[in-house]
PDB file of N, CA and C in Angstrom:
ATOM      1  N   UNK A   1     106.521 118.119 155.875  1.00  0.00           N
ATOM      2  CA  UNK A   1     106.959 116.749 155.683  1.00  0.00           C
ATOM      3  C   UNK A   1     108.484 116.715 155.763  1.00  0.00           C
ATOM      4  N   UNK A   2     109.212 115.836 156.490  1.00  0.00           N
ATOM      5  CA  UNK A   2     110.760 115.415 156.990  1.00  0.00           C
ATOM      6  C   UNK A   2     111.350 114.887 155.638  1.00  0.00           C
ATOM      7  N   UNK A   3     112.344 115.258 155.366  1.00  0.00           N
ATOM      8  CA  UNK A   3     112.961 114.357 154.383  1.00  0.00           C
ATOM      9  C   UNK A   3     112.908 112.622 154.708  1.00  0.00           C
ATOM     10  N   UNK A   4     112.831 112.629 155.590  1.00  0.00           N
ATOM     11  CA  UNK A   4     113.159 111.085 155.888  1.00  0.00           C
ATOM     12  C   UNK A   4     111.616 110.461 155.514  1.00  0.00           C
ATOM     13  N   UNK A   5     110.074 111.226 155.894  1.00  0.00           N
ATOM     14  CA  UNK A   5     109.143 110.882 155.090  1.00  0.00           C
ATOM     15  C   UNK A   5     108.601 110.796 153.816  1.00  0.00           C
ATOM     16  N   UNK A   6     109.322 111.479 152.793  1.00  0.00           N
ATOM     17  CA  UNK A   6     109.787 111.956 151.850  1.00  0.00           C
ATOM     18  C   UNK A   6     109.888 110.781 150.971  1.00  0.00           C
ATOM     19  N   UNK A   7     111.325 110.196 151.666  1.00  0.00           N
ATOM     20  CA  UNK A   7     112.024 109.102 151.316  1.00  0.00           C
ATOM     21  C   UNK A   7     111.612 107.885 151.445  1.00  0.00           C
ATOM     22  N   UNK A   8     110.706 108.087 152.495  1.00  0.00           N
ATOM     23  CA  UNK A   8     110.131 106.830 152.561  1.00  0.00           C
ATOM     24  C   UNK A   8     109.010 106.016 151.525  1.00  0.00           C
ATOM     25  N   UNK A   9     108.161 107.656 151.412  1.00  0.00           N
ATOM     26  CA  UNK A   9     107.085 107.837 150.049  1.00  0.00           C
ATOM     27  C   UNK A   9     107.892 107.108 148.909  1.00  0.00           C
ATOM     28  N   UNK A  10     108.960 107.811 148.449  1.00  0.00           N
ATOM     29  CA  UNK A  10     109.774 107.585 147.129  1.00  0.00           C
ATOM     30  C   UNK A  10     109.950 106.166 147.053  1.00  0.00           C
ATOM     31  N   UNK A  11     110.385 105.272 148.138  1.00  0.00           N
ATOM     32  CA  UNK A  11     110.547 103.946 148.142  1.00  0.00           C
ATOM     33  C   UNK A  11     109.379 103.301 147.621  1.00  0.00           C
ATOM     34  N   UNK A  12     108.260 103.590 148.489  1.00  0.00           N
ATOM     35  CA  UNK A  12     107.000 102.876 148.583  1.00  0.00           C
ATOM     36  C   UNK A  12     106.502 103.184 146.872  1.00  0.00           C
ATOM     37  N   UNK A  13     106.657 103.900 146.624  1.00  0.00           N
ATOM     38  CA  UNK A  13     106.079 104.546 145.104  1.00  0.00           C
ATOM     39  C   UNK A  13     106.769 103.759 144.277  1.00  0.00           C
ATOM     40  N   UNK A  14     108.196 103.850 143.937  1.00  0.00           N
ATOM     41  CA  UNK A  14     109.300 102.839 143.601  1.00  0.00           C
ATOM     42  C   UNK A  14     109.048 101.450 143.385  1.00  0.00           C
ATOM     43  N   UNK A  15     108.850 100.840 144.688  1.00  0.00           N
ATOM     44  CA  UNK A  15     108.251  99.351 144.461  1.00  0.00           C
ATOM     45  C   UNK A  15     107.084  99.402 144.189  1.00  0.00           C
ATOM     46  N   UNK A  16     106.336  99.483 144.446  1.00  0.00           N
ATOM     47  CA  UNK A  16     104.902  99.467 143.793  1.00  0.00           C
ATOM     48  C   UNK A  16     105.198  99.593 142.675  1.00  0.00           C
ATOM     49  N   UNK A  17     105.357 100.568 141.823  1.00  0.00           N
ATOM     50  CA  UNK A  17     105.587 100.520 140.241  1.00  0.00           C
ATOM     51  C   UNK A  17     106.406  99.559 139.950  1.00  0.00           C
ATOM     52  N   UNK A  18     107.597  99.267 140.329  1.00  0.00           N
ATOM     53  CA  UNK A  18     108.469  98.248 139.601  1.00  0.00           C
ATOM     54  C   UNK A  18     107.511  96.729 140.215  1.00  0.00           C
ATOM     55  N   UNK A  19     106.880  96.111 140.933  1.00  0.00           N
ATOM     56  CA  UNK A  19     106.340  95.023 141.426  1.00  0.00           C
ATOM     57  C   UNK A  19     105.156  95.237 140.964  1.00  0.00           C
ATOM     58  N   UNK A  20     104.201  95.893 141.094  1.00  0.00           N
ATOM     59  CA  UNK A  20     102.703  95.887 141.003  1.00  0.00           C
ATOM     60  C   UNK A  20     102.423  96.286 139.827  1.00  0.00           C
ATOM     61  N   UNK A  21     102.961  97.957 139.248  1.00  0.00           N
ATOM     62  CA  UNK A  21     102.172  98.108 138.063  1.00  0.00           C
ATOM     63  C   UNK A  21     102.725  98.223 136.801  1.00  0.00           C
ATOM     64  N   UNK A  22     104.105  98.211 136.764  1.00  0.00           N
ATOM     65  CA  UNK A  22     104.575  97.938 135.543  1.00  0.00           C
ATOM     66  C   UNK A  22     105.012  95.762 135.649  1.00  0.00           C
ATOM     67  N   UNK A  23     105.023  95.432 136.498  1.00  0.00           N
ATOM     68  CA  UNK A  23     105.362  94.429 136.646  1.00  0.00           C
ATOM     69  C   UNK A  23     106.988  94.000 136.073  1.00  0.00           C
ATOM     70  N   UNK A  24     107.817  94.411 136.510  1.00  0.00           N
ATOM     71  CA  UNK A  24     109.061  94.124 135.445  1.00  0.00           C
ATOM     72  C   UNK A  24     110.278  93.583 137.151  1.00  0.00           C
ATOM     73  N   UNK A  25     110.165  93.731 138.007  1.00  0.00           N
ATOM     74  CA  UNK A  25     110.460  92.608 139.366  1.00  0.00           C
ATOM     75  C   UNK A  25     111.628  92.742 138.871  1.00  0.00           C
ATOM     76  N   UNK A  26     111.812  94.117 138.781  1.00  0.00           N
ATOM     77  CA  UNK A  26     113.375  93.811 139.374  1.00  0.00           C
ATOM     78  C   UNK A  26     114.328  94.212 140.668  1.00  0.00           C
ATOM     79  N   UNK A  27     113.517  94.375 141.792  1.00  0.00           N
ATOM     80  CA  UNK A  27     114.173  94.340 143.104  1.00  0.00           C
ATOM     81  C   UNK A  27     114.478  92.362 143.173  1.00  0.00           C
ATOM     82  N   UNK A  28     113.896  91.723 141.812  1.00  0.00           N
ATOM     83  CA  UNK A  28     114.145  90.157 142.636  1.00  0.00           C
ATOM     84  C   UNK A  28     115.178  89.788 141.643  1.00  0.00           C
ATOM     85  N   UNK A  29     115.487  90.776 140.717  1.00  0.00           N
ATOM     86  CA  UNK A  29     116.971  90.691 139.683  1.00  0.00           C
ATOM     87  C   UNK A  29     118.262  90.675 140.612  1.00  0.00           C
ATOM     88  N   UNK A  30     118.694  89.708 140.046  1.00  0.00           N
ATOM     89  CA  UNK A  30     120.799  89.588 140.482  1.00  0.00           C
ATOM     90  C   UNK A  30     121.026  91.091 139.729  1.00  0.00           C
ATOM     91  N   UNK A  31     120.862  90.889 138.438  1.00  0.00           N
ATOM     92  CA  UNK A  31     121.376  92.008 137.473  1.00  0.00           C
ATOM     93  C   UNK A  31     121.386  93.306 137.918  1.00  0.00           C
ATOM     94  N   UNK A  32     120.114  93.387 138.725  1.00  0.00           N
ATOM     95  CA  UNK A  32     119.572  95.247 138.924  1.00  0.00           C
ATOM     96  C   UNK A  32     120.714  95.557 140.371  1.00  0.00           C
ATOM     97  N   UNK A  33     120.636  94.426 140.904  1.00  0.00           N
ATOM     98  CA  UNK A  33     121.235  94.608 142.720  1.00  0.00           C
ATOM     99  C   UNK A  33     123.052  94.980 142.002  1.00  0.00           C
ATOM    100  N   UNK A  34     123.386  94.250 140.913  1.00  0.00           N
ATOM    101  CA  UNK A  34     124.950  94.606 140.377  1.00  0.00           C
ATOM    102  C   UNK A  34     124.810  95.756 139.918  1.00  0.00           C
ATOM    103  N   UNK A  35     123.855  96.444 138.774  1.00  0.00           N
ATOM    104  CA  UNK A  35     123.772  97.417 138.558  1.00  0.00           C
ATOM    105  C   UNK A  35     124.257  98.756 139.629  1.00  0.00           C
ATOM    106  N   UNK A  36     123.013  98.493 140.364  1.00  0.00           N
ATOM    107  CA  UNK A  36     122.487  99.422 141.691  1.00  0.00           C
ATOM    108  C   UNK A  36     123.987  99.798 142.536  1.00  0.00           C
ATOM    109  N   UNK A  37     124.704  98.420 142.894  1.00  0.00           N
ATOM    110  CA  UNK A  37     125.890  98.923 143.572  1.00  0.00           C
ATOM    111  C   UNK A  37     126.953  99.361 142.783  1.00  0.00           C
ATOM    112  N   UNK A  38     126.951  99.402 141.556  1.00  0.00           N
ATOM    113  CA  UNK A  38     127.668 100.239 140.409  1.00  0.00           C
ATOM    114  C   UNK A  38     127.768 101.769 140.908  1.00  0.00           C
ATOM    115  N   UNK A  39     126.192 102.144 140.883  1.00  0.00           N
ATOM    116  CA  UNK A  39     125.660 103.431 140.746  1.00  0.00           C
ATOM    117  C   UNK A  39     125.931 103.906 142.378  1.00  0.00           C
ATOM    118  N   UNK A  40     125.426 103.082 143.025  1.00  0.00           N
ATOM    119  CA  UNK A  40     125.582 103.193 144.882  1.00  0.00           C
ATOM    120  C   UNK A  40     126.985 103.403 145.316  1.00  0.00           C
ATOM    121  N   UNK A  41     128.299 103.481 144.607  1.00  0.00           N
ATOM    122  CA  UNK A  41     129.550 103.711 144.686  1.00  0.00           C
ATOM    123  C   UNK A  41     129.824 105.428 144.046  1.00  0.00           C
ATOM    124  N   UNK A  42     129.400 105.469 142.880  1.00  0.00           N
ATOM    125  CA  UNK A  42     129.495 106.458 142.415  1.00  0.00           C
ATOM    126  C   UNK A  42     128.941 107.880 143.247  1.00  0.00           C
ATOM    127  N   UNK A  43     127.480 107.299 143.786  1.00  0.00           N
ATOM    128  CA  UNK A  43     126.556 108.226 144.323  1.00  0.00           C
ATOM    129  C   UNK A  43     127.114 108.647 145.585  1.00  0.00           C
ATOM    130  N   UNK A  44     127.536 107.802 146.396  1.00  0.00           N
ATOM    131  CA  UNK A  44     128.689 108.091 147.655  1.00  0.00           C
ATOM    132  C   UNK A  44     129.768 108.777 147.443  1.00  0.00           C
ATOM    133  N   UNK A  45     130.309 108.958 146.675  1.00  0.00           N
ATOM    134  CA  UNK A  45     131.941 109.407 145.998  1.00  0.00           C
ATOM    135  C   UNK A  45     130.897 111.367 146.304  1.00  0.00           C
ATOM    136  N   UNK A  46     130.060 111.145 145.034  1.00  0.00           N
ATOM    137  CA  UNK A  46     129.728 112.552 144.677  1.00  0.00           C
ATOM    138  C   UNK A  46     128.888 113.141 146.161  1.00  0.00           C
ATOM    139  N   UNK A  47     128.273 112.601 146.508  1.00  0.00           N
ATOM    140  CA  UNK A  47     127.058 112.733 147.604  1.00  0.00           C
ATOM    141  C   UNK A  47     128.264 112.647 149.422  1.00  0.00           C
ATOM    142  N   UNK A  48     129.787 112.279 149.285  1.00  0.00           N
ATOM    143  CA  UNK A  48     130.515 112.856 150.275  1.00  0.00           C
ATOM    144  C   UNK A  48     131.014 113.806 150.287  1.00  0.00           C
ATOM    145  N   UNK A  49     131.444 114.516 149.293  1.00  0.00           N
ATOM    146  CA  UNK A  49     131.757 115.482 148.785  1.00  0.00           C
ATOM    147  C   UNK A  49     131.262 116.665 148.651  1.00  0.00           C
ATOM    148  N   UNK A  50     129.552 116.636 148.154  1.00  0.00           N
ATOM    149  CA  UNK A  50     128.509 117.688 148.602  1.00  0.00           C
ATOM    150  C   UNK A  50     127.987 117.780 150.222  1.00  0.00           C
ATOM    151  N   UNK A  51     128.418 117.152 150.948  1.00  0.00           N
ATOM    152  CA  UNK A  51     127.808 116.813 151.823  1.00  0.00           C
ATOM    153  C   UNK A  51     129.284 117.015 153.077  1.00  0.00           C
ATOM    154  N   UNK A  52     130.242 116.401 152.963  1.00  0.00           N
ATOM    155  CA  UNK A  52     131.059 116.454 153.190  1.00  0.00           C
ATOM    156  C   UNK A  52     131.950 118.213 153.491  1.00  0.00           C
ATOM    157  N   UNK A  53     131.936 118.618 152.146  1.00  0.00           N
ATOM    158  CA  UNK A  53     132.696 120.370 152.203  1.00  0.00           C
ATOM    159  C   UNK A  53     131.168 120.720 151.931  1.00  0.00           C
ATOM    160  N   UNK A  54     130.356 121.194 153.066  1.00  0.00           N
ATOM    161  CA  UNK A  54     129.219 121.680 153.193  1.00  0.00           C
ATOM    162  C   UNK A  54     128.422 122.781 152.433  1.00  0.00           C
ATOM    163  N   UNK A  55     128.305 122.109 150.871  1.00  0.00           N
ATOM    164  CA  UNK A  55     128.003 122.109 149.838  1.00  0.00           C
ATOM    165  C   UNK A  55     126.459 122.597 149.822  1.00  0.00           C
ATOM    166  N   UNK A  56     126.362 121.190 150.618  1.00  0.00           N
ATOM    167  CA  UNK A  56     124.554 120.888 150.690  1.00  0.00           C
ATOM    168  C   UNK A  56     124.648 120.520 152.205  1.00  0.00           C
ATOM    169  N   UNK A  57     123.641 121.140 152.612  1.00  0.00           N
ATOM    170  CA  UNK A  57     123.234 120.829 154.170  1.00  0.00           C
ATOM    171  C   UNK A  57     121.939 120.656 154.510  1.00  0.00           C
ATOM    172  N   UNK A  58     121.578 119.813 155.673  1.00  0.00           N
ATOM    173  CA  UNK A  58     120.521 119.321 156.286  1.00  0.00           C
ATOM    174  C   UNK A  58     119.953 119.899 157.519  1.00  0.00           C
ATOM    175  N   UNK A  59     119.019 120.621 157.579  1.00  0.00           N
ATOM    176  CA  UNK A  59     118.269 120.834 158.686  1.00  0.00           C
ATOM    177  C   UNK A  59     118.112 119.466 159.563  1.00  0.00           C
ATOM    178  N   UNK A  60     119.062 119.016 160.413  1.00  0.00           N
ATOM    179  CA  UNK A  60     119.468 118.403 161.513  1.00  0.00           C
ATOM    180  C   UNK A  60     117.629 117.591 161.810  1.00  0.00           C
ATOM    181  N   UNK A  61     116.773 118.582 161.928  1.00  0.00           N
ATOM    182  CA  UNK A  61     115.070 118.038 162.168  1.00  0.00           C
ATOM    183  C   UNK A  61     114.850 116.841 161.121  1.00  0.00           C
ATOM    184  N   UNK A  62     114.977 117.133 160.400  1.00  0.00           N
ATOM    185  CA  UNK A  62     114.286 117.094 159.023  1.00  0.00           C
ATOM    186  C   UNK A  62     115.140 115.072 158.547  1.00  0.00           C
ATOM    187  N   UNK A  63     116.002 115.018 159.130  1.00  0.00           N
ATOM    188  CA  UNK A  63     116.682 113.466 159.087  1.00  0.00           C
ATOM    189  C   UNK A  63     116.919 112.747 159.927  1.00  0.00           C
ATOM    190  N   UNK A  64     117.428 111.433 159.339  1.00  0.00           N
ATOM    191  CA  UNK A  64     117.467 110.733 160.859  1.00  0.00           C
ATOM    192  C   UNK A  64     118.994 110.878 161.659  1.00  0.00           C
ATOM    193  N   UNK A  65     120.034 111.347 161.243  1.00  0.00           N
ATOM    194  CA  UNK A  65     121.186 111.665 161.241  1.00  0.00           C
ATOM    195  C   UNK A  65     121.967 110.626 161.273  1.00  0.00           C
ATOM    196  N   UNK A  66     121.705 109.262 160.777  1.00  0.00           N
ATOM    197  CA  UNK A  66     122.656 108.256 160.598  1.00  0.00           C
ATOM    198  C   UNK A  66     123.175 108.945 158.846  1.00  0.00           C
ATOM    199  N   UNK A  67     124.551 108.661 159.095  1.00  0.00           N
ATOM    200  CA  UNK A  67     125.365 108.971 157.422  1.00  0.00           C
ATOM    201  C   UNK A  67     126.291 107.796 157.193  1.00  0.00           C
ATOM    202  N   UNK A  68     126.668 108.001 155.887  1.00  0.00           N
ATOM    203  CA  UNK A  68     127.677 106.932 155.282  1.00  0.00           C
ATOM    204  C   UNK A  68     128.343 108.018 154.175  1.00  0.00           C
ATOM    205  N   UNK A  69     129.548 107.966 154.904  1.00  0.00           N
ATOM    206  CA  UNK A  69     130.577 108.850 153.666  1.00  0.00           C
ATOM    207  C   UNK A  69     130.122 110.059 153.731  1.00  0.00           C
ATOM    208  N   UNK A  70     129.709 110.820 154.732  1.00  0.00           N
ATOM    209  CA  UNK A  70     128.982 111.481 155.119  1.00  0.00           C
ATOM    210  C   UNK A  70     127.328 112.013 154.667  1.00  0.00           C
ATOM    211  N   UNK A  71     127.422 110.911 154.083  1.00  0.00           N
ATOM    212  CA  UNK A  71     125.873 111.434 153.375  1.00  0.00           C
ATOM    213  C   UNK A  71     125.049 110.658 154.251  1.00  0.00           C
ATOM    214  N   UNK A  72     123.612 111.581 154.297  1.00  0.00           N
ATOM    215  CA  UNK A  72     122.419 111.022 155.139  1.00  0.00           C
ATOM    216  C   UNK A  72     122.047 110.092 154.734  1.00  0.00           C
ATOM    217  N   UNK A  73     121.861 108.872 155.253  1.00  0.00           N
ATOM    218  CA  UNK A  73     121.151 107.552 154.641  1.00  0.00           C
ATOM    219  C   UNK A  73     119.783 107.486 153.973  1.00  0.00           C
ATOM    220  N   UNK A  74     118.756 108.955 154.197  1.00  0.00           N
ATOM    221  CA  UNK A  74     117.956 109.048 152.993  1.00  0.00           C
ATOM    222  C   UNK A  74     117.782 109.638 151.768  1.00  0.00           C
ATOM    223  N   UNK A  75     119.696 110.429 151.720  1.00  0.00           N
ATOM    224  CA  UNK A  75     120.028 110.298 150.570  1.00  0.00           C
ATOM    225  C   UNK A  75     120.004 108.953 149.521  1.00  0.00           C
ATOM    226  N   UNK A  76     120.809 108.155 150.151  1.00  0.00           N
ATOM    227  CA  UNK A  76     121.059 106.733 149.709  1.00  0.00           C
ATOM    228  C   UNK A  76     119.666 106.211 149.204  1.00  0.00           C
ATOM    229  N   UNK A  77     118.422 106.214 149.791  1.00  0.00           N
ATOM    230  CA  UNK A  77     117.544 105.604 149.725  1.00  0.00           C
ATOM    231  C   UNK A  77     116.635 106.010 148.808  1.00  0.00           C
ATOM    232  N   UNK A  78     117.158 107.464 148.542  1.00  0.00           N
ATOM    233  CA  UNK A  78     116.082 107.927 148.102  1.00  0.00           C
ATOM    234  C   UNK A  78     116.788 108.191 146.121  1.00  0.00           C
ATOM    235  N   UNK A  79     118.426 107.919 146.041  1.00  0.00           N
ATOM    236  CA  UNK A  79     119.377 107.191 144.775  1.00  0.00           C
ATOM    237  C   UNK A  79     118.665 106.513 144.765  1.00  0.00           C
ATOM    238  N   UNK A  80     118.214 105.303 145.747  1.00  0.00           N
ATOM    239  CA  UNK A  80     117.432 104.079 145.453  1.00  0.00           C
ATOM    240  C   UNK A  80     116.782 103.989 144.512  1.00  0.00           C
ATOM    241  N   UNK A  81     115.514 104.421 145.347  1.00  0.00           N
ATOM    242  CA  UNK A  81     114.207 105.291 144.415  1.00  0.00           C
ATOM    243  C   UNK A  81     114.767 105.271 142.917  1.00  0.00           C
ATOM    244  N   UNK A  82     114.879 106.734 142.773  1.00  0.00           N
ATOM    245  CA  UNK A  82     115.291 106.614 141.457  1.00  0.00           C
ATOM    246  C   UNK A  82     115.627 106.064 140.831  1.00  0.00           C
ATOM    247  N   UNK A  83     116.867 105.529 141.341  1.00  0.00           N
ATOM    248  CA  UNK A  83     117.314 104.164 139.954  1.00  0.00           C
ATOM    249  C   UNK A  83     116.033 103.313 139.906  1.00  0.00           C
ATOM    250  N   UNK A  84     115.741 102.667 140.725  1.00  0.00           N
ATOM    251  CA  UNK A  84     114.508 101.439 140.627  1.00  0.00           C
ATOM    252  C   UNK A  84     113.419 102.457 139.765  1.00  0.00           C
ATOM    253  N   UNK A  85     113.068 103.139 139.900  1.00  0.00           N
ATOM    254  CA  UNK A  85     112.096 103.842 139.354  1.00  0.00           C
ATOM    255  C   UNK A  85     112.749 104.144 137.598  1.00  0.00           C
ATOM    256  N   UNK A  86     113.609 104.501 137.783  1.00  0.00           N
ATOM    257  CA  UNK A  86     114.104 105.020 136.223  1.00  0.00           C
ATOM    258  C   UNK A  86     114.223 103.471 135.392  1.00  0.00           C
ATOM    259  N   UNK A  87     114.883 102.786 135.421  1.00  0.00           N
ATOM    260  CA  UNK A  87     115.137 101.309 135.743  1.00  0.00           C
ATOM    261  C   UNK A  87     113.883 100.612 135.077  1.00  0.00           C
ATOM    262  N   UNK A  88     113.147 100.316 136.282  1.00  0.00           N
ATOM    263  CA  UNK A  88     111.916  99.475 135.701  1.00  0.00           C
ATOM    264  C   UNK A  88     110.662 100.593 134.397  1.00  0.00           C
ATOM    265  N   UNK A  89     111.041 101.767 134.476  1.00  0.00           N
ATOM    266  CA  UNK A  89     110.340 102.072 133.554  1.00  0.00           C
ATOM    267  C   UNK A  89     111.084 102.436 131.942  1.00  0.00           C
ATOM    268  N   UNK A  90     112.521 101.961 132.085  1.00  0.00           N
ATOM    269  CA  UNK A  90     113.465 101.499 131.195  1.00  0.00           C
ATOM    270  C   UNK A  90     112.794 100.272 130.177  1.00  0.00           C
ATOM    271  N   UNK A  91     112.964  99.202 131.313  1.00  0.00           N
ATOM    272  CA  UNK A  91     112.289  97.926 131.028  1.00  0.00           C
ATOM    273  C   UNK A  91     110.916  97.770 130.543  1.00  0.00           C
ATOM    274  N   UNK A  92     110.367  98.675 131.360  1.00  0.00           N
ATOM    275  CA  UNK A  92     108.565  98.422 130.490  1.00  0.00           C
ATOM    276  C   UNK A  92     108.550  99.062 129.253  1.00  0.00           C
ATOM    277  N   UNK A  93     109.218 100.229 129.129  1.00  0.00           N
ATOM    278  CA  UNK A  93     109.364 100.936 127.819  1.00  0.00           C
ATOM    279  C   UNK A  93     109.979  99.398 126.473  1.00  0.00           C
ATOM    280  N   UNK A  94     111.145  98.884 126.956  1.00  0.00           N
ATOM    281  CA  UNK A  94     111.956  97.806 125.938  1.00  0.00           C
ATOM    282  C   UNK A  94     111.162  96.848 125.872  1.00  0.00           C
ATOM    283  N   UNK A  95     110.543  96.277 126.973  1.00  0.00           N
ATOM    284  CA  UNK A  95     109.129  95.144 126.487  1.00  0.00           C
ATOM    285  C   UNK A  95     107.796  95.483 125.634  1.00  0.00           C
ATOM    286  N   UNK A  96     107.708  96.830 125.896  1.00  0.00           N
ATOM    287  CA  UNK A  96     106.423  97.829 124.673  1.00  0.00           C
ATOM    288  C   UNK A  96     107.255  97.358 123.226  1.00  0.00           C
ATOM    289  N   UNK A  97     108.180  98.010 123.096  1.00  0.00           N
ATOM    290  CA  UNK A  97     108.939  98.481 121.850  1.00  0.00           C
ATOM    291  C   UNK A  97     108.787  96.904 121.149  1.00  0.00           C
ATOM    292  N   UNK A  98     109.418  95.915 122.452  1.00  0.00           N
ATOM    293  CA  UNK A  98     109.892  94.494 121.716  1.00  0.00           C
ATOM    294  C   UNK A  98     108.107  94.001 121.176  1.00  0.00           C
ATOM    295  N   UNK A  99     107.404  94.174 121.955  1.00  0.00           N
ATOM    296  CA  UNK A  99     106.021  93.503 121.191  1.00  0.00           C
ATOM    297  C   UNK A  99     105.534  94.264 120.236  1.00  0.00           C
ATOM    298  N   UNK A 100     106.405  95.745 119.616  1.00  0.00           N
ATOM    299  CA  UNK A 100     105.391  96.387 118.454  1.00  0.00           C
ATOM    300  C   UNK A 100     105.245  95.677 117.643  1.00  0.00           C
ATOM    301  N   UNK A 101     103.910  95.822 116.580  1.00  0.00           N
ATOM    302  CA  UNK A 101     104.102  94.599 115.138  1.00  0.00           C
ATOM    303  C   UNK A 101     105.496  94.777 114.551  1.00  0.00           C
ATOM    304  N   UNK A 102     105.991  95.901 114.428  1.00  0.00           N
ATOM    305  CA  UNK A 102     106.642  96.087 113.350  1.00  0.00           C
ATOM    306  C   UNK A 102     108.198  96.130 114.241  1.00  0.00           C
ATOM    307  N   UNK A 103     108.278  95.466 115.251  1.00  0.00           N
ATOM    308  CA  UNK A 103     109.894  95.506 116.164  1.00  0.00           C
ATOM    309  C   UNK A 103     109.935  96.855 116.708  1.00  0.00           C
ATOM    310  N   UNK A 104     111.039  97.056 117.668  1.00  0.00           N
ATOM    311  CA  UNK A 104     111.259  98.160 117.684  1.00  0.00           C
ATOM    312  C   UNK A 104     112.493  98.924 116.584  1.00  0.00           C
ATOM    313  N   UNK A 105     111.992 100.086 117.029  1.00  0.00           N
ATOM    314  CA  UNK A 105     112.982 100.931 115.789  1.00  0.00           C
ATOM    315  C   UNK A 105     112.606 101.321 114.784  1.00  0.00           C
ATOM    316  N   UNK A 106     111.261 100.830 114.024  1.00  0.00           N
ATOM    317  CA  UNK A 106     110.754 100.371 112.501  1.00  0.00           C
ATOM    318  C   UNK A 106     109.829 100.843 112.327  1.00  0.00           C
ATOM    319  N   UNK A 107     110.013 101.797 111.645  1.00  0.00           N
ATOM    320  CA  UNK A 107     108.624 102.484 111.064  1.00  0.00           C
ATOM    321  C   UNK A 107     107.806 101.918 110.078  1.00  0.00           C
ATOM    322  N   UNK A 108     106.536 101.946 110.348  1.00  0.00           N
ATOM    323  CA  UNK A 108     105.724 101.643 109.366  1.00  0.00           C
ATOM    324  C   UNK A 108     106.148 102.263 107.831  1.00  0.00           C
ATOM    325  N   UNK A 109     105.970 101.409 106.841  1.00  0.00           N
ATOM    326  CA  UNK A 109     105.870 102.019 105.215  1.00  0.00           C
ATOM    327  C   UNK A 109     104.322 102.118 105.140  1.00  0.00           C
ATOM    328  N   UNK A 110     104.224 103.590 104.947  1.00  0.00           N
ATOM    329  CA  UNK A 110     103.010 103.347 104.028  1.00  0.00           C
ATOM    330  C   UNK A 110     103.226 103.448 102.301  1.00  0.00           C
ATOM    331  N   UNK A 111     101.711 103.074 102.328  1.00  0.00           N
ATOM    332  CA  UNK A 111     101.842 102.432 100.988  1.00  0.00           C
ATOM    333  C   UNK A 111     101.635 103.756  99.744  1.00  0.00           C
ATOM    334  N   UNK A 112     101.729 103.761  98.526  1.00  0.00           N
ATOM    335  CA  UNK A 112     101.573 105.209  97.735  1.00  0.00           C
ATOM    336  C   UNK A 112      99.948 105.706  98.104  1.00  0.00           C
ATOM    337  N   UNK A 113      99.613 104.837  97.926  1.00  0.00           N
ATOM    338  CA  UNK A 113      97.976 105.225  97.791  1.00  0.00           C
ATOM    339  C   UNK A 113      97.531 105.611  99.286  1.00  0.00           C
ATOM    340  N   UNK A 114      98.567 105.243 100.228  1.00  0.00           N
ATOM    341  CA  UNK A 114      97.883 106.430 101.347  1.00  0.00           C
ATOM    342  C   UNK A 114      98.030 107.571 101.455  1.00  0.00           C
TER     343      UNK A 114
END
């Protein structure tokens, strides 16, 4: 399997969980897209640099050989991934917590007699 199929998996897996099964939609967030290019600056800085003074290298087969900042564009895509993935299961975790009976954070008291 090509990195670039790889990457493509990671996407498809990515949305599906953030749209379908955790339901928390945030590829349709303003917030996540500000986030994302936060992180999408940073990830270029570090990811030209490994990539750049030939740190980390690519079997030439294995990508599509378009780059940015010298990094392979399914690097980029596949930062994507992750954040969206880390991200929306951020969010489903803080919507669990927010509906426990007892809030989040808050441990049950039990009582003496238990």
């Amino acid at each position: 399997m090509t990195y670039t199929v790889s990457v493509l998996v990671a996407l498809a897996v990515a949305a599906i969980v953030d749209l379908g099964l955790l339901r928390t939609f945030l590829l349709g967030r303003r917030v996540f897209w500000v986030s994302y290019a936060i992180v999408l600056v940073f990830q270029l800085v570090v990811n030209g640099i490994l990539t750049g003074w030939p740190i980390v290298r690519y079997d030439p087969r294995t990508i599509l050989g378009t780059r940015v900042v010298e990094a392979p564009v399914e690097d980029l895509l596949f930062g994507f991934s992750l954040a969206l993935l880390t991200l929306s299961i951020w969010v489903a975790l803080g919507r669990r917590a927010a509906r426990a009976p007892h809030g989040p954070g808050r441990a049950r008291r039990r009582s003496p007699a238990a």
